[in-house]
PDB file of N, CA and C in Angstrom:
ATOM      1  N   UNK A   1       6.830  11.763  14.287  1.00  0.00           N
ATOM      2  CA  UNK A   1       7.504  10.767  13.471  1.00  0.00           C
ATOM      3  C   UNK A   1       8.611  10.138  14.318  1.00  0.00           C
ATOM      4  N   UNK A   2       8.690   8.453  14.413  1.00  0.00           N
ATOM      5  CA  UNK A   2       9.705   7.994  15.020  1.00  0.00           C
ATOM      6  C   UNK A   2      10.798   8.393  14.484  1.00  0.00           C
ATOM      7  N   UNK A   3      12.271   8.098  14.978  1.00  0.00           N
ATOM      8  CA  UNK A   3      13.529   7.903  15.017  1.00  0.00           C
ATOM      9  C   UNK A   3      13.616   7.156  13.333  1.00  0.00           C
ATOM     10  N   UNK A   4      13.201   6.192  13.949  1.00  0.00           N
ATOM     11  CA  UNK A   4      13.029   5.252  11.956  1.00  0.00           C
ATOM     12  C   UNK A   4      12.797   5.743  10.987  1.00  0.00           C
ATOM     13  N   UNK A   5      11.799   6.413  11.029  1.00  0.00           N
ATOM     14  CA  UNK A   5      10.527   6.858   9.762  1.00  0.00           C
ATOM     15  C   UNK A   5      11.435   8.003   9.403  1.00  0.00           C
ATOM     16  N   UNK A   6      12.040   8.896  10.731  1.00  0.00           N
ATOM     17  CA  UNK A   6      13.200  10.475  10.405  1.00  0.00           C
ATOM     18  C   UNK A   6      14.209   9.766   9.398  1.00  0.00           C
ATOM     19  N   UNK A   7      15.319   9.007  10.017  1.00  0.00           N
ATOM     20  CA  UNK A   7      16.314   7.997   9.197  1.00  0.00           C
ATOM     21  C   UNK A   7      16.134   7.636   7.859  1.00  0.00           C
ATOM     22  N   UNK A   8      14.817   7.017   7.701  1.00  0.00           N
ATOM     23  CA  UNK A   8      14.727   6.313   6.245  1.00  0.00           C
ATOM     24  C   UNK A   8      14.656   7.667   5.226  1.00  0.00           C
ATOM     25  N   UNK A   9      13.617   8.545   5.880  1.00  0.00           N
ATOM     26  CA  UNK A   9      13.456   9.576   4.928  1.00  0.00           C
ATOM     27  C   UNK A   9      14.930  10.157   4.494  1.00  0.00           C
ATOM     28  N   UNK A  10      15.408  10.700   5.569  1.00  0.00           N
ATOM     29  CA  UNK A  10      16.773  11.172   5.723  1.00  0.00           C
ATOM     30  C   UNK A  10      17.609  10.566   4.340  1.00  0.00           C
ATOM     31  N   UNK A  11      17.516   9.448   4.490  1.00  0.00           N
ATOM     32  CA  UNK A  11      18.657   8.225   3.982  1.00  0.00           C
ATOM     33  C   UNK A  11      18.174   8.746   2.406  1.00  0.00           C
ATOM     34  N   UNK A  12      16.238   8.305   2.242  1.00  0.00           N
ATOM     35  CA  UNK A  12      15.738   8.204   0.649  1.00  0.00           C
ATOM     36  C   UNK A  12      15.967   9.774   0.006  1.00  0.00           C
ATOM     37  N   UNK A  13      16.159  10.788   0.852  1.00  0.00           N
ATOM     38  CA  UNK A  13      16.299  12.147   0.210  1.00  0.00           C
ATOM     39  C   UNK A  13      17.190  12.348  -0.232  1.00  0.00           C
ATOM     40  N   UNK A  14      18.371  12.378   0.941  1.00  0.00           N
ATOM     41  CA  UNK A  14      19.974  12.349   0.895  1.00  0.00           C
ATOM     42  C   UNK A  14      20.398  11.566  -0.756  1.00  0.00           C
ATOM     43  N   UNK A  15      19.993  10.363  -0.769  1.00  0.00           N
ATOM     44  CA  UNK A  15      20.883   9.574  -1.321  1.00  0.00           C
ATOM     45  C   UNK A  15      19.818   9.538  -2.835  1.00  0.00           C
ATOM     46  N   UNK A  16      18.532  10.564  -2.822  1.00  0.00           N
ATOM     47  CA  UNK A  16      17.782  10.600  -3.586  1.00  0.00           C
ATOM     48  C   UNK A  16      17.135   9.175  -4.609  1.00  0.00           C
ATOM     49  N   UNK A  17      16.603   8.575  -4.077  1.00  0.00           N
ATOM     50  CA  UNK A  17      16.489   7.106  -3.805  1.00  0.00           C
ATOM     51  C   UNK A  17      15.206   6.772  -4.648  1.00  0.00           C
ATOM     52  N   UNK A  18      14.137   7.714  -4.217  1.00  0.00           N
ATOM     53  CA  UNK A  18      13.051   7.937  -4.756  1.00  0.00           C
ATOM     54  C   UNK A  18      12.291   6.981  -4.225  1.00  0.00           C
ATOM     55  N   UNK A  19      11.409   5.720  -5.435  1.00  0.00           N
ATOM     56  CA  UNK A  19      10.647   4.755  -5.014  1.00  0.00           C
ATOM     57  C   UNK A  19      11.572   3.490  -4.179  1.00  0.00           C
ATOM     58  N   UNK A  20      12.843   3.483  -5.399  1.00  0.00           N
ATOM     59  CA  UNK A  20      13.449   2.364  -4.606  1.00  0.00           C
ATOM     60  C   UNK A  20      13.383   2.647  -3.022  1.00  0.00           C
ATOM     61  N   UNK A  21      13.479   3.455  -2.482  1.00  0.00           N
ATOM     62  CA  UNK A  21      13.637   3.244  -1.085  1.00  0.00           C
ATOM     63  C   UNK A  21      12.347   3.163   0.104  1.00  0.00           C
ATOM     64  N   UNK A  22      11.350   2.991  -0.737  1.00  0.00           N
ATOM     65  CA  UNK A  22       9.741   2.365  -0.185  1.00  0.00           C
ATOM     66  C   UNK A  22      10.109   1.507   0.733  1.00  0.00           C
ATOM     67  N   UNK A  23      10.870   0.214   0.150  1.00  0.00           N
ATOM     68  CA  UNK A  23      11.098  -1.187   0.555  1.00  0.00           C
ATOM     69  C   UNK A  23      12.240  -1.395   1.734  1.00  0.00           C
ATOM     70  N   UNK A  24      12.823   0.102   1.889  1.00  0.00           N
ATOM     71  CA  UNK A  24      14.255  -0.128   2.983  1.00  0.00           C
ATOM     72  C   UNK A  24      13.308  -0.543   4.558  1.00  0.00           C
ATOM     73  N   UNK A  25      13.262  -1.477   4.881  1.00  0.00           N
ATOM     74  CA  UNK A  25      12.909  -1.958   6.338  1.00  0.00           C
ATOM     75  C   UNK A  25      14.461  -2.083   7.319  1.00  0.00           C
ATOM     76  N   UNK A  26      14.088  -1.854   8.304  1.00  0.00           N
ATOM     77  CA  UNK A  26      15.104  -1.887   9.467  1.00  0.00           C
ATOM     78  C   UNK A  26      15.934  -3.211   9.462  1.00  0.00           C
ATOM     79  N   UNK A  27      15.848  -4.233   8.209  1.00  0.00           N
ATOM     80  CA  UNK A  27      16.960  -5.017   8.159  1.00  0.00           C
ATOM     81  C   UNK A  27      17.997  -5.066   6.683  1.00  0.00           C
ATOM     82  N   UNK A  28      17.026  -3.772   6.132  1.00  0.00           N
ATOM     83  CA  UNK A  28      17.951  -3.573   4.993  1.00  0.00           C
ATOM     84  C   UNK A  28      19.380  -3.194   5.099  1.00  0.00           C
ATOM     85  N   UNK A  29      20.181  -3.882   4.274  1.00  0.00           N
ATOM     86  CA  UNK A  29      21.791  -3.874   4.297  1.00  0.00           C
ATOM     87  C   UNK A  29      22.348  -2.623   3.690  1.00  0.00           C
ATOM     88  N   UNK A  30      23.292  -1.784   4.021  1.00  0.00           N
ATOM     89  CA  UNK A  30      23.233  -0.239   3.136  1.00  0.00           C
ATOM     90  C   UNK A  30      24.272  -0.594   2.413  1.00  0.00           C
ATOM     91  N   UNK A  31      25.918  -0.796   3.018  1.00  0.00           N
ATOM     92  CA  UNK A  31      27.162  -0.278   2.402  1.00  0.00           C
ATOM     93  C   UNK A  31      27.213  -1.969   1.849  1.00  0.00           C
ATOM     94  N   UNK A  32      27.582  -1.628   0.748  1.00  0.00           N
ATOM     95  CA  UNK A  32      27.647  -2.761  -0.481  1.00  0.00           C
ATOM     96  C   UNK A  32      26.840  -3.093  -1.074  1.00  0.00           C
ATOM     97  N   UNK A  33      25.393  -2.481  -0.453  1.00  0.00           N
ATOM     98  CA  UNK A  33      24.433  -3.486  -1.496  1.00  0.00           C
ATOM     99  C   UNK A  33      23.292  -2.119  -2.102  1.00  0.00           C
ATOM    100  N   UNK A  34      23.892  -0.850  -1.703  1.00  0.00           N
ATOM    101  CA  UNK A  34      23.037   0.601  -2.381  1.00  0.00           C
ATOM    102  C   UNK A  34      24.125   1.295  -2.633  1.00  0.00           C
ATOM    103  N   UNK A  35      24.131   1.333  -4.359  1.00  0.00           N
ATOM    104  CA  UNK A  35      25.295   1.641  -5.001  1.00  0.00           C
ATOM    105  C   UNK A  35      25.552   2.951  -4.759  1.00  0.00           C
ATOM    106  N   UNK A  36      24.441   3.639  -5.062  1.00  0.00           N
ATOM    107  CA  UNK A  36      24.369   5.406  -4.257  1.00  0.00           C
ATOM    108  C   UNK A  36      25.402   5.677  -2.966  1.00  0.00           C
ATOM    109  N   UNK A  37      25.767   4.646  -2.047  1.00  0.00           N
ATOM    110  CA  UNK A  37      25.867   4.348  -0.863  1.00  0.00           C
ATOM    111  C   UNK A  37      27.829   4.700  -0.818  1.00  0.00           C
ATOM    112  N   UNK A  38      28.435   5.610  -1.037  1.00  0.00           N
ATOM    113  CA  UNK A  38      29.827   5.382  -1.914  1.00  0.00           C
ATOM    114  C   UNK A  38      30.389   6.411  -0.376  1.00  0.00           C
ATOM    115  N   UNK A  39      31.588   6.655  -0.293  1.00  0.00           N
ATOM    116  CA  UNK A  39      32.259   7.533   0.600  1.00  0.00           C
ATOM    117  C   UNK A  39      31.614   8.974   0.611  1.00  0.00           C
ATOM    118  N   UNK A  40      31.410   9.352  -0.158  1.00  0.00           N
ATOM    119  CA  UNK A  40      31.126  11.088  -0.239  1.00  0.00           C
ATOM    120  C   UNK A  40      29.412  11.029   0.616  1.00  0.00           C
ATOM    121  N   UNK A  41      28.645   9.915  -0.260  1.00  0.00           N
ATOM    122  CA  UNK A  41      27.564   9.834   0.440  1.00  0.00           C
ATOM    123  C   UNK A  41      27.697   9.697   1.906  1.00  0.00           C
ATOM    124  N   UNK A  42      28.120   9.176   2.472  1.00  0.00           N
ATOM    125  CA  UNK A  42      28.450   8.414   3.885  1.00  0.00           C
ATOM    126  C   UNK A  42      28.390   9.945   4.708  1.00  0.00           C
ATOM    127  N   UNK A  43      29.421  11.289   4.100  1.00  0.00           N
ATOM    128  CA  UNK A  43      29.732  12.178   4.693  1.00  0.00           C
ATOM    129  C   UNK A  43      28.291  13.077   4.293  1.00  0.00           C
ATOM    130  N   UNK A  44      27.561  13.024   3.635  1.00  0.00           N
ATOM    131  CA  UNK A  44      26.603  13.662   3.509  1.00  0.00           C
ATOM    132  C   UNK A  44      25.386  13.236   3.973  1.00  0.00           C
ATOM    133  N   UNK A  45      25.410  11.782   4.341  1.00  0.00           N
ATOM    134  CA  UNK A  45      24.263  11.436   5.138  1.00  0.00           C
ATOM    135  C   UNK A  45      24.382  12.134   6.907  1.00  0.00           C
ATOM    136  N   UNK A  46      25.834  11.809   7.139  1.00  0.00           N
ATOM    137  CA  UNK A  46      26.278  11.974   8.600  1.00  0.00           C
ATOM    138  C   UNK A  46      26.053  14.239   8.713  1.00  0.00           C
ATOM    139  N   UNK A  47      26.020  14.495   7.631  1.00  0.00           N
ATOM    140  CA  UNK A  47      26.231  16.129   7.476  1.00  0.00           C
ATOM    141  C   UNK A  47      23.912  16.420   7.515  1.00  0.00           C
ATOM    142  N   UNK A  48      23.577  15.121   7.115  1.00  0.00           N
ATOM    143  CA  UNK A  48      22.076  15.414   7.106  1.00  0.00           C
ATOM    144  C   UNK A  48      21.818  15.025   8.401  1.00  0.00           C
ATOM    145  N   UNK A  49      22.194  13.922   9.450  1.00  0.00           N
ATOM    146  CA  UNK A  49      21.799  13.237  10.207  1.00  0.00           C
ATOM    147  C   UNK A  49      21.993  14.912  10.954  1.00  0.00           C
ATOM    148  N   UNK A  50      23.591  15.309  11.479  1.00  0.00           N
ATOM    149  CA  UNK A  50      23.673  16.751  12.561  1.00  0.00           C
ATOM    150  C   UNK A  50      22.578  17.410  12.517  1.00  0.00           C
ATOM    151  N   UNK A  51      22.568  17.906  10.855  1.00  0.00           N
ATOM    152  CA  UNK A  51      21.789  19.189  10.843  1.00  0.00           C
ATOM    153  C   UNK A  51      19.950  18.655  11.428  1.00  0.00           C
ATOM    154  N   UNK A  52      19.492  17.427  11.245  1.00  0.00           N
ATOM    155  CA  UNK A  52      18.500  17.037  11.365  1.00  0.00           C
ATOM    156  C   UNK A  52      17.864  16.814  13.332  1.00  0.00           C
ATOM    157  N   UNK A  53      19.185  16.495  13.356  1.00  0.00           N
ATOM    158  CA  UNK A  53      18.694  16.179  15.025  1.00  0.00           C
ATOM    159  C   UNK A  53      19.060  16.547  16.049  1.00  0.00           C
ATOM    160  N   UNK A  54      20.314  17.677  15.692  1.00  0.00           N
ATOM    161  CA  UNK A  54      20.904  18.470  16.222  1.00  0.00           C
ATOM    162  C   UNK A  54      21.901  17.782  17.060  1.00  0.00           C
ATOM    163  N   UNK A  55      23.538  17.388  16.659  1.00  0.00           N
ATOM    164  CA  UNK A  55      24.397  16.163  17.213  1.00  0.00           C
ATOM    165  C   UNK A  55      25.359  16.261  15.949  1.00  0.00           C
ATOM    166  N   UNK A  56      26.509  16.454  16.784  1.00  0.00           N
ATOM    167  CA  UNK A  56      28.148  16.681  16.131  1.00  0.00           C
ATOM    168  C   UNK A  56      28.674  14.954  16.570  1.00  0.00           C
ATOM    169  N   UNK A  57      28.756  14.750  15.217  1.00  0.00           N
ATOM    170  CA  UNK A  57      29.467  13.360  14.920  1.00  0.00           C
ATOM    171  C   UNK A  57      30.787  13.388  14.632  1.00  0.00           C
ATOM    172  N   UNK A  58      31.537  12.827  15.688  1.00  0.00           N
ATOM    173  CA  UNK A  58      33.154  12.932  15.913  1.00  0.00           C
ATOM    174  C   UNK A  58      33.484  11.609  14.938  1.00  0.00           C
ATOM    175  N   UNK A  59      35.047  12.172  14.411  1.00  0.00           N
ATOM    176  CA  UNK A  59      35.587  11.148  13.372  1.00  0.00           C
ATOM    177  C   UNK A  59      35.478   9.974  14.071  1.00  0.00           C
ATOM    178  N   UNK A  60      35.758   9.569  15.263  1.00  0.00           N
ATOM    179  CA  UNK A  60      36.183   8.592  15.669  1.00  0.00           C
ATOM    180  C   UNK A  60      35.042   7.760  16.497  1.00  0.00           C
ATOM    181  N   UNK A  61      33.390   8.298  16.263  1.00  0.00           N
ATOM    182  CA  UNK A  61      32.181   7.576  16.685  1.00  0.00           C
ATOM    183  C   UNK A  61      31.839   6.860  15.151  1.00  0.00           C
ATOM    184  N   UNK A  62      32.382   7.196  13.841  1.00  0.00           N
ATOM    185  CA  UNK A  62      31.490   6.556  12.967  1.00  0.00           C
ATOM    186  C   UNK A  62      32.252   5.123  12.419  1.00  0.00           C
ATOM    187  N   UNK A  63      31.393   4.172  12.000  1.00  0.00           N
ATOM    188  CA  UNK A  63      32.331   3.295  11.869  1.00  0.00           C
ATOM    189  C   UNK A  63      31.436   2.569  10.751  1.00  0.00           C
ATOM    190  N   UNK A  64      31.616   1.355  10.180  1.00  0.00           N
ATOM    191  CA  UNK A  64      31.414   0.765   8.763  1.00  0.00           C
ATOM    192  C   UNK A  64      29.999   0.182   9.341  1.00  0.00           C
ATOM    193  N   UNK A  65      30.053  -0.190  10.391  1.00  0.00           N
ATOM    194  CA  UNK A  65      28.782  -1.397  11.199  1.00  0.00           C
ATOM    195  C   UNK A  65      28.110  -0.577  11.414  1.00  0.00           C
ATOM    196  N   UNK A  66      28.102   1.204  11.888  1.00  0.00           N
ATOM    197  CA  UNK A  66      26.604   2.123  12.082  1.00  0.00           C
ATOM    198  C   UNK A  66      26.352   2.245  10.733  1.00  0.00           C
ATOM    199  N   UNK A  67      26.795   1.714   9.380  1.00  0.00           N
ATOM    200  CA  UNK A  67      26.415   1.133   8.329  1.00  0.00           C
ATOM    201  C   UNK A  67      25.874   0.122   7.479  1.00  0.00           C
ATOM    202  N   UNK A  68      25.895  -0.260   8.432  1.00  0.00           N
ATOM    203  CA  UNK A  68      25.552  -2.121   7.862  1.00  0.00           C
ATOM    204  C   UNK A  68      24.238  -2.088   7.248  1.00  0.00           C
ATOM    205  N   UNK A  69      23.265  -1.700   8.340  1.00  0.00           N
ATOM    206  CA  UNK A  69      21.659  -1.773   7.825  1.00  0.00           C
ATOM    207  C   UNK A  69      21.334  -0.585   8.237  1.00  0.00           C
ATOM    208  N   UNK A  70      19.775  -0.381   8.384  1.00  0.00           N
ATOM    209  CA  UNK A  70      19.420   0.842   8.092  1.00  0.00           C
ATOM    210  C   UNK A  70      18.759   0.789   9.787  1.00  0.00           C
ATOM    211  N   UNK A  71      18.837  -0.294  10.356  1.00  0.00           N
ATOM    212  CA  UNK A  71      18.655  -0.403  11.988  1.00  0.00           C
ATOM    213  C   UNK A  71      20.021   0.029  12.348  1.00  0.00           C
ATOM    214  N   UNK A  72      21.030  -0.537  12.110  1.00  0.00           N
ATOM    215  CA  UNK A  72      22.256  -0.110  12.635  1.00  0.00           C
ATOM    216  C   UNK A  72      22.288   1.520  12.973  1.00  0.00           C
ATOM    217  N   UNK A  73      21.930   2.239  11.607  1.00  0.00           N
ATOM    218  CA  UNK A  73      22.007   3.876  11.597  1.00  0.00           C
ATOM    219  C   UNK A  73      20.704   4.205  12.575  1.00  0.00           C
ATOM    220  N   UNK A  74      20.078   3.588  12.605  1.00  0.00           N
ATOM    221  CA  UNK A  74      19.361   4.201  13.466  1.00  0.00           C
ATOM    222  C   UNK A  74      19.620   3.735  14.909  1.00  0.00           C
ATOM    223  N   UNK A  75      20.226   2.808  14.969  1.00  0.00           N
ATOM    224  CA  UNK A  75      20.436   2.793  16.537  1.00  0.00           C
ATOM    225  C   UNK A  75      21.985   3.638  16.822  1.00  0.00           C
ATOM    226  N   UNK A  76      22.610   3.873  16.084  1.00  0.00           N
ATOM    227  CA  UNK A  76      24.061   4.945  15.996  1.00  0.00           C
ATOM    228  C   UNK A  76      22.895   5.823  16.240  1.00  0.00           C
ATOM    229  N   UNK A  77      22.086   6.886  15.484  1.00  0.00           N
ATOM    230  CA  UNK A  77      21.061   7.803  15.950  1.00  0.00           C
ATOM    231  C   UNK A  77      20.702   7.861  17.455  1.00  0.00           C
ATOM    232  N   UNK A  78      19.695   6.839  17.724  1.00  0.00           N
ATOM    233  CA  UNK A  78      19.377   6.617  18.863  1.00  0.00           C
ATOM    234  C   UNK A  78      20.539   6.756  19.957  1.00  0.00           C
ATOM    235  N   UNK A  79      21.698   6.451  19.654  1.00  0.00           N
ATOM    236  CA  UNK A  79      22.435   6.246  21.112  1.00  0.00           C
ATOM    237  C   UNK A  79      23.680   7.773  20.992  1.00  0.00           C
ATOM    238  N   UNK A  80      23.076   8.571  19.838  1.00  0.00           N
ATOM    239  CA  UNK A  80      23.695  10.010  20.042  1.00  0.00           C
ATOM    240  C   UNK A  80      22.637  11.016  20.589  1.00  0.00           C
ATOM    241  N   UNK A  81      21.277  10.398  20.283  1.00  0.00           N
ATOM    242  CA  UNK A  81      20.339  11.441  21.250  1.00  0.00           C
ATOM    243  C   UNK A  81      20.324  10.955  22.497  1.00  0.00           C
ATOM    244  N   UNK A  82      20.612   9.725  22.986  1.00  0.00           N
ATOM    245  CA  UNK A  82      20.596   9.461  24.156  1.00  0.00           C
ATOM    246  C   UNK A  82      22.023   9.939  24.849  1.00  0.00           C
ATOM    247  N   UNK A  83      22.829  10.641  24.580  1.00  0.00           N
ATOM    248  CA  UNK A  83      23.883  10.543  24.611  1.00  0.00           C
ATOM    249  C   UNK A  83      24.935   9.511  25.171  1.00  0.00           C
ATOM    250  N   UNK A  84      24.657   8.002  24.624  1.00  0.00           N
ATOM    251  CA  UNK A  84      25.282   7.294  24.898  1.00  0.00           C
ATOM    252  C   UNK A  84      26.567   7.014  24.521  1.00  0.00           C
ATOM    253  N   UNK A  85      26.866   8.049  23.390  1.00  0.00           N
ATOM    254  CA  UNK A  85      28.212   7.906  22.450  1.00  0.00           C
ATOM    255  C   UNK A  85      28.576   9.800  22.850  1.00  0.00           C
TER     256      UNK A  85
END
């Protein structure tokens, strides 16, 4: 399973999403427009992302824009397995 396909699931479990989250494509918008999507969630997606891919997310790597869409989180993903961050 790609990087993507891990993420979305991640995202539709976490945030228990169900069908609505069939339709999340890599330009879907997260924070403001998925009400589920609130502060506590944010820390429990980032607490699913560690345990999932194995990667300690420092306060000061996460930011509102590895939020934006659901490409954004996955390229924040992508550039902590690469260890680019």
């Amino acid at each position: 399973m790609n990087t993507f396909n891990q993420v979305k699931a991640l995202f539709i479990q976490t945030l228990q999403l169900g069908n609505r989250g069939a339709n999340l494509n890599i330009d879907s918008p997260l924070l403001g427009a998925i009400p589920e999507l609130d502060s506590m969630a944010v820390v429990n997606i980032i607490t699913a992302l560690e345990e999932q891919f194995g990667f300690c997310v420092e306060d000061d790597e996460i930011s509102a824009e590895s939020f934006a869409t659901l490409g954004s989180l996955v390229e924040f993903v992508t550039r902590k397995l690469d260890g680019s961050i």
